[in-house]
Protein backbone atom coordinates (compact mmCIF):
# COMPACT_ATOMS: atom_id res chain seq x y z
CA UNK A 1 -5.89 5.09 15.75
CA UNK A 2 -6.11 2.50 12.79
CA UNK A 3 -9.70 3.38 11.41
CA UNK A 4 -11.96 5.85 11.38
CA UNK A 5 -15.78 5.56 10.42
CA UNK A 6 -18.28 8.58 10.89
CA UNK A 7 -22.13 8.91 10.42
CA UNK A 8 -22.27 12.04 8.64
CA UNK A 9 -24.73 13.79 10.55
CA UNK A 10 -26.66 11.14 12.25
CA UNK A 11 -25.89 8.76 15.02
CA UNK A 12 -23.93 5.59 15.55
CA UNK A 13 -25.06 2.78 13.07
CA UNK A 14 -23.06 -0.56 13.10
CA UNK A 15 -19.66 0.42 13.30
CA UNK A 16 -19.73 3.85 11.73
CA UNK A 17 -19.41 6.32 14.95
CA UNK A 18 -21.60 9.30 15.39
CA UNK A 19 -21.27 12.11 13.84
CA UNK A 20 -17.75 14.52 13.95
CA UNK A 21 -14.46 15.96 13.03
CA UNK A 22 -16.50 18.19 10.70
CA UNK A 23 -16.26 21.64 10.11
CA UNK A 24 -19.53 24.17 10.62
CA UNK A 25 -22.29 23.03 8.17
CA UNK A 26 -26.03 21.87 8.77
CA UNK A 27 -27.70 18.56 8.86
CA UNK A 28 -30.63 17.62 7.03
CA UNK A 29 -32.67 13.95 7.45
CA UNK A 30 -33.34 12.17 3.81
CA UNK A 31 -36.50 10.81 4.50
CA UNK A 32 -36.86 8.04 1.58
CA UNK A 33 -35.32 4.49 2.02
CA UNK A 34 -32.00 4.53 0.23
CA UNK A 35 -31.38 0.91 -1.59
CA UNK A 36 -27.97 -0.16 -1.17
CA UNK A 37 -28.18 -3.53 -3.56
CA UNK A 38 -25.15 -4.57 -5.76
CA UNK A 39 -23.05 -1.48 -4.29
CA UNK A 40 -20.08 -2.85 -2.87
CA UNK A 41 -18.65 -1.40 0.25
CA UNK A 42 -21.74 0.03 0.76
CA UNK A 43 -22.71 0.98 4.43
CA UNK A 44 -26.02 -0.12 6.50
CA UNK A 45 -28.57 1.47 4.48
CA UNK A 46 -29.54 3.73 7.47
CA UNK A 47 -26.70 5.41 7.64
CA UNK A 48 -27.88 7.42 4.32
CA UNK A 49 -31.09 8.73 6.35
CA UNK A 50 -28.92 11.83 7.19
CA UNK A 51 -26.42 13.91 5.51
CA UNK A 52 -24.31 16.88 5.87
CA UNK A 53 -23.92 19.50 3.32
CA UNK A 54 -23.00 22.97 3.27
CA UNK A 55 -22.94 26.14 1.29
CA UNK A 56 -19.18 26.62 1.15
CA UNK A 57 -17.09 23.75 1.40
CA UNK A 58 -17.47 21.01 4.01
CA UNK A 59 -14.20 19.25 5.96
CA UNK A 60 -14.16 16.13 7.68
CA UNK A 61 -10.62 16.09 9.70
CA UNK A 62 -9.66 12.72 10.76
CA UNK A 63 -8.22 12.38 14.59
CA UNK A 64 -4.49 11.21 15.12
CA UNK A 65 -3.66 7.93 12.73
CA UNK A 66 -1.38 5.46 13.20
CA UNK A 67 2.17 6.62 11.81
CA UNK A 68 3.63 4.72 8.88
CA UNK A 69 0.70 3.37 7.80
CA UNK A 70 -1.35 4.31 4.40
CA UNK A 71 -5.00 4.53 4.48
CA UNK A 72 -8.00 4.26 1.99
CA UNK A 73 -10.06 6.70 2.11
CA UNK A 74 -14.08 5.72 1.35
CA UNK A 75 -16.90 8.12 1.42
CA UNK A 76 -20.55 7.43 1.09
CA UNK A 77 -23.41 9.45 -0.60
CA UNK A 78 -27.15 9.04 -1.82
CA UNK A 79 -28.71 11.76 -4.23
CA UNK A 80 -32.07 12.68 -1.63
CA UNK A 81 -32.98 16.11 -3.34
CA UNK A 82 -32.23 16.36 -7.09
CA UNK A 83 -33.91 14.36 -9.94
CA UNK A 84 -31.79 14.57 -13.20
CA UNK A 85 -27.77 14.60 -13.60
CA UNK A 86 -26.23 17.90 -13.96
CA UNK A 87 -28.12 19.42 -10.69
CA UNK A 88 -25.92 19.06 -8.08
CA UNK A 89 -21.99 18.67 -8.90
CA UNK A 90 -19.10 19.44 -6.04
CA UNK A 91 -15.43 18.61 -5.56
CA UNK A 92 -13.73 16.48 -3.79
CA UNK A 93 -10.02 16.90 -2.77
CA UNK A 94 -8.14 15.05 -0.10
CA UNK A 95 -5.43 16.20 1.91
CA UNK A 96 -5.56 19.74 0.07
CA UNK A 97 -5.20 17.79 -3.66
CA UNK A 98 -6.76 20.04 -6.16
CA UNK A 99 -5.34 17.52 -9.16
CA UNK A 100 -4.44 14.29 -9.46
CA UNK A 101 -5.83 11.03 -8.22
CA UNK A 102 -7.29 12.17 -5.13
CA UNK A 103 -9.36 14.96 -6.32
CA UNK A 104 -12.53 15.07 -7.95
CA UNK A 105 -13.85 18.00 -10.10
CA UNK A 106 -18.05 18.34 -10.83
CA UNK A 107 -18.87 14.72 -8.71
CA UNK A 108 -22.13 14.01 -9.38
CA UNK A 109 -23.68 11.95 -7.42
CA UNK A 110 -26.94 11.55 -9.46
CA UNK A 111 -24.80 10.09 -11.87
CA UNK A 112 -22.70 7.84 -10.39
CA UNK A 113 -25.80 6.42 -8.95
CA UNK A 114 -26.81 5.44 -12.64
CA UNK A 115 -28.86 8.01 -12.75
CA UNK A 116 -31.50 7.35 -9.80
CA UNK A 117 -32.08 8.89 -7.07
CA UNK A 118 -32.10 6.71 -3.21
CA UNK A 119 -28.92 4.80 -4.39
CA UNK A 120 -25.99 4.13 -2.59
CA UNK A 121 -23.08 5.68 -3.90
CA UNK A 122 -19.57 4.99 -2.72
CA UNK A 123 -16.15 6.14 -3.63
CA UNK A 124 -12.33 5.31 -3.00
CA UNK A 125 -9.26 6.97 -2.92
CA UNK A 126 -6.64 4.71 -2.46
CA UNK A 127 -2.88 5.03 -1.04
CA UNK A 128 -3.22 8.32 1.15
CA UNK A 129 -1.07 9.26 3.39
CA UNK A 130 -1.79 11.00 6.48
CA UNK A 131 -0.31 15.03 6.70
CA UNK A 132 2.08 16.10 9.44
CA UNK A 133 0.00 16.54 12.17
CA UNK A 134 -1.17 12.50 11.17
CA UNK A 135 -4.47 13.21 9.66
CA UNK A 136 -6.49 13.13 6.72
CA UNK A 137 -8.74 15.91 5.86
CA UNK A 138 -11.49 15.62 3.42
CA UNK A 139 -12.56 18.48 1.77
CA UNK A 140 -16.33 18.85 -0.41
CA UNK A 141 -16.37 22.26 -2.28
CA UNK A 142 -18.69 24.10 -4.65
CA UNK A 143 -18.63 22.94 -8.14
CA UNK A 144 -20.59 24.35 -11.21
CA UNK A 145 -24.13 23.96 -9.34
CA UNK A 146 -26.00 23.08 -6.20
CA UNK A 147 -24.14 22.64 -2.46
CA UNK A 148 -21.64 19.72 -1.35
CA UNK A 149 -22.88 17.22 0.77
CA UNK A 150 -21.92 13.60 2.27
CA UNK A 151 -23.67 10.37 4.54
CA UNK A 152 -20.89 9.36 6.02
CA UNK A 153 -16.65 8.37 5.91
CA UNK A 154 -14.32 5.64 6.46
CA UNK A 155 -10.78 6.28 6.80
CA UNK A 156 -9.51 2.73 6.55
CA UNK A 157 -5.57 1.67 7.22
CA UNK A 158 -4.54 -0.74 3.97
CA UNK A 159 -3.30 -3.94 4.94
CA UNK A 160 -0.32 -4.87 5.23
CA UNK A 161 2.48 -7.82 6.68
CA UNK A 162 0.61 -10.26 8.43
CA UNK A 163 -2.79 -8.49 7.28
CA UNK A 164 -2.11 -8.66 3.98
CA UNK A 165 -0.85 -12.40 3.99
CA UNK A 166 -4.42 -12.88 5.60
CA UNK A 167 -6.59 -11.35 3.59
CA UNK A 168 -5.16 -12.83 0.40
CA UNK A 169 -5.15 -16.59 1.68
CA UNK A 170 -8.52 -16.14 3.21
CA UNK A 171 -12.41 -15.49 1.86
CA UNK A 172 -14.20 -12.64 3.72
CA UNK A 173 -16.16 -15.50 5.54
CA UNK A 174 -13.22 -16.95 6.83
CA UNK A 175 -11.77 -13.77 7.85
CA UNK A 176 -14.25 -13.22 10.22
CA UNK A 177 -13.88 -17.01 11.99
CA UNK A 178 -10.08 -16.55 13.56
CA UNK A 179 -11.08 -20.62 14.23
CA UNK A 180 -9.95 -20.25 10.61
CA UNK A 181 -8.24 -16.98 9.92
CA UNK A 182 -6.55 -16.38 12.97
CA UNK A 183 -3.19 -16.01 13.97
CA UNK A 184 -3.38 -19.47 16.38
CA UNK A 185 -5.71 -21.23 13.60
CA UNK A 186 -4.25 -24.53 11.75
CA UNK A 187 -7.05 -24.82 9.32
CA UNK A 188 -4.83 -27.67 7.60
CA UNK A 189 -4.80 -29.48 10.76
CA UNK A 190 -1.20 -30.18 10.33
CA UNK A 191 -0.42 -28.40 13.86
CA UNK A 192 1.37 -25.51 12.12
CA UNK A 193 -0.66 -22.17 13.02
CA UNK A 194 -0.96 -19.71 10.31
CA UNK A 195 0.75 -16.97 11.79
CA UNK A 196 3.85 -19.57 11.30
CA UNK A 197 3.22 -20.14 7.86
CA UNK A 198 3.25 -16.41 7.28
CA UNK A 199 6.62 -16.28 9.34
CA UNK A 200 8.35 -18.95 7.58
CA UNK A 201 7.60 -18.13 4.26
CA UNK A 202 5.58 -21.62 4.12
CA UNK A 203 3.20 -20.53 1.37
CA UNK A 204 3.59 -20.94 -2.10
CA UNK A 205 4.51 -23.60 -4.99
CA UNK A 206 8.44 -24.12 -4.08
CA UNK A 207 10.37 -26.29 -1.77
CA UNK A 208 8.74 -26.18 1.77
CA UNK A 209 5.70 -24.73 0.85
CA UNK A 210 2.26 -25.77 0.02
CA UNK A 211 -0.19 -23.57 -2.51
CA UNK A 212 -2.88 -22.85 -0.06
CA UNK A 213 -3.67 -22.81 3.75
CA UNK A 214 -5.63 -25.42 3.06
CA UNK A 215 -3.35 -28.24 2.18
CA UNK A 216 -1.40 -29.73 5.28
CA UNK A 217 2.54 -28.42 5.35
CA UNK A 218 4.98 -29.54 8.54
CA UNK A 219 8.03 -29.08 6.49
CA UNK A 220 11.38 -28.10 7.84
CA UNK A 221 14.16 -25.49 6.40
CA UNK A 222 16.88 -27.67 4.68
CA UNK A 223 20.32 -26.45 5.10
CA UNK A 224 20.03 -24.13 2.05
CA UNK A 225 16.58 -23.71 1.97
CA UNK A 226 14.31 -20.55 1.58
CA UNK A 227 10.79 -21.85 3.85
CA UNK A 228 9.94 -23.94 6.41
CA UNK A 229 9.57 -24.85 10.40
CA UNK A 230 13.05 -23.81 12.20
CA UNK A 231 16.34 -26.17 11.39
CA UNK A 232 17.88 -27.70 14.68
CA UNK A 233 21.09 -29.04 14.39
CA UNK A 234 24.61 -29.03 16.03
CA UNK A 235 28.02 -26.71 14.97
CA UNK A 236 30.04 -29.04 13.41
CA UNK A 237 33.55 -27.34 14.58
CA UNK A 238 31.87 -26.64 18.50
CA UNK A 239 28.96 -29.24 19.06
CA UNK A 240 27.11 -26.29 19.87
CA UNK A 241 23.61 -26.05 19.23
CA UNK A 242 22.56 -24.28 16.40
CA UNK A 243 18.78 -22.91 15.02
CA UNK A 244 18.47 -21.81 11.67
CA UNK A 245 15.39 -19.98 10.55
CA UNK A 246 13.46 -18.34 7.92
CA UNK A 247 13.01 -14.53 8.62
CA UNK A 248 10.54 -12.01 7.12
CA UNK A 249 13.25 -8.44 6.84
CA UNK A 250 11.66 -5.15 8.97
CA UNK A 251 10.06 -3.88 6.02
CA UNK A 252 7.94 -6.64 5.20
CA UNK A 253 6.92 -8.18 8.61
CA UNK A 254 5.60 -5.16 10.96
CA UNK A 255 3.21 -6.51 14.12
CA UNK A 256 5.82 -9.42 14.64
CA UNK A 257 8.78 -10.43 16.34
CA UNK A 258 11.13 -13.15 15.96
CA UNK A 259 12.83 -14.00 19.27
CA UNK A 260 15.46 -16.68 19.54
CA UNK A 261 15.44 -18.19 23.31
CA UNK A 262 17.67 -21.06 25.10
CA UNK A 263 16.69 -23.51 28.20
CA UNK A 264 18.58 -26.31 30.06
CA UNK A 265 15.58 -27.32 31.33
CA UNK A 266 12.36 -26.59 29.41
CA UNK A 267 10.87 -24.87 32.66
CA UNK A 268 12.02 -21.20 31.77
CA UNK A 269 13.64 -19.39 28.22
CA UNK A 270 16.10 -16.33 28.12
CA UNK A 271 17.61 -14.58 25.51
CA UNK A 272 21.19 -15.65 25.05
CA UNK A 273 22.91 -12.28 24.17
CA UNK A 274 26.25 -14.00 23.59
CA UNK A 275 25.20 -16.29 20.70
CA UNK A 276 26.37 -15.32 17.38
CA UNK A 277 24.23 -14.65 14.60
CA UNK A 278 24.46 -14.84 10.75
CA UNK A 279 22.08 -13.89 8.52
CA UNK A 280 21.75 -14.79 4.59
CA UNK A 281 19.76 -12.74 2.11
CA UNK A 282 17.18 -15.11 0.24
CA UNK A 283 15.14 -12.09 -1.88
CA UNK A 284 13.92 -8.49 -0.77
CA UNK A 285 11.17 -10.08 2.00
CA UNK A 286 13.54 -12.96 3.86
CA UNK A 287 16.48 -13.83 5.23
CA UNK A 288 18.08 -17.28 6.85
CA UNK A 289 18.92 -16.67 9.92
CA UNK A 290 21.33 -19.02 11.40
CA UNK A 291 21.91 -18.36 15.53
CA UNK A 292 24.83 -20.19 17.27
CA UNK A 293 24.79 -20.77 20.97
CA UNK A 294 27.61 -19.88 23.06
CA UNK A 295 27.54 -22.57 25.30
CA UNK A 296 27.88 -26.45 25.03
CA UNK A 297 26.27 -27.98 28.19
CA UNK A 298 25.23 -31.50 28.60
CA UNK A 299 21.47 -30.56 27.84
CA UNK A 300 20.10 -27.56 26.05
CA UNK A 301 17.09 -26.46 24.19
CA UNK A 302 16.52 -23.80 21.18
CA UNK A 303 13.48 -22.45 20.33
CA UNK A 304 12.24 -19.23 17.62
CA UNK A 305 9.00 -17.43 19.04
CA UNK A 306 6.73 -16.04 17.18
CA UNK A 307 4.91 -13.00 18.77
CA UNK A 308 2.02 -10.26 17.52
CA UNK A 309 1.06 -7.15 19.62
């Protein structure tokens, strides 16, 4: 599972779940109208008509995430019951923390609010890992005074590879048109989908790139070059076909796969597993990747496909 976002005791609302993974505690309704203006990341402003508190601590226990992957963690709260700061103040700890940067001693929610009561409060902890079993517990204790209580989670995975290339070239209005955003999308309209931009290193201010998505950018790899569409040309010592290409490394490119395929015909493509293959370190994210058929028929085609899950 990639995210996680729960209704603290209420129902579904939007695309926060209903209520669970907590641990025995009660449920109380809020009654007033919470205002959620100028909070960012706030949720749907009726997810705060419920909460869940307790007299000892409170733990929400995410299910099963997805390994490898770091996750922000994002909690929501709106003071319903106390009037003045210093009246209700818990902790919060993730994963066990009882120090550091993902624990909170004395939160007051009153106060973060500005000191008002029926505001939206929301707060981050960024970079968290899930534990061995591949979940994230939250944990709400007793402070100095008054019980611990939440409206609702998100456990959210960070972005990264091609989501991070997509969130940083895109505004959050675009990210939700994939006419645009998507993977398929040539928002240029110079035929070159972004998802190949992204795999050929085709963004940016040197040679074969272009600053933004924006700006059209066909451009093919030169022989020494570090972006652009696939290379075609022939082994000078064999006549054999040869495809060089630009090549995100493991680390930096998870979701997609670079797959070199051969045709005599352009009605089917294999994988030729007797080409050679050399590869040339550019900086820590690519590589040129130069593959040499083994073969030298009369006709023969190369191409590099680009593939997501």
């Amino acid at each position: 599972m990639s995210n996680v976002r729960v209704n603290a005791g209420g129902p579904a609302v939007g695309v926060f779940a209903a209520d669970s993974g907590f641990s025995t505690s009660n449920i109380q309704g809020t009654g007033a109208t919470v205002t959620t203006a100028g909070v960012t990341n706030a949720a749907p402003a009726s997810l705060y008509d419920t909460e869940r508190w307790n007299s000892g601590s409170l733990t929400y226990t995410s299910p099963v995430l997805t390994p490898g992957r770091t996750y922000t963690v994002r909690l929501h709260f709106a003071e319903r019951y106390v009037g003045a700061a210093n009246q209700r103040r818990f902790n919060i700890g993730i994963n066990g923390a009882t120090s550091g940067p993902n624990y909170v001693a004395n939160f007051d929610v009153f106060v973060a609010a500005g000191n008002a009561m029926n505001k939206a409060v929301v707060r981050d902890f960024s970079d968290i890992t899930p534990d061995a079993t591949g979940c994230i517990t939250v944990t709400l204790s007793l402070g100095s005074i008054q019980l611990p209580m939440l409206n609702g989670l998100e456990i959210l995975a960070q972005p990264i590879g091609w989501e991070l290339w997509q969130g940083s070239n895109f505004s959050p209005s675009q990210l939700l048109d994939p006419s645009i955003s998507g993977p398929d999308a040539a928002p240029a309209g110079d035929g070159v989908a972004n998802l190949l931009k992204y795999a050929f290193n085709m963004l940016g201010n040197g040679p074969g790139q272009m600053a933004t998505v924006g700006s059209p950018n066909a451009a093919v790899l030169t022989a020494n070059g570090s972006a652009g569409l696939p290379l075609l040309g022939v082994e000078s010592a064999s006549d054999k076909l040869q495809l060089s290409y630009i090549r995100r490394r493991a680390s930096s490119n998870p979701g997609i796969t670079y797959t070199v395929e051969f045709s005599d015909a352009l009605t089917s493509w294999r994988i030729n597993a007797s080409a050679t293959e050399s590869t040339t370190a550019i900086d820590p994210t690519f590589d040129r990747v130069t593959v040499t058929d083994s073969i030298n028929p009369a006709r023969r085609f190369v191409r590099v496909r680009i593939t997501m899950p």
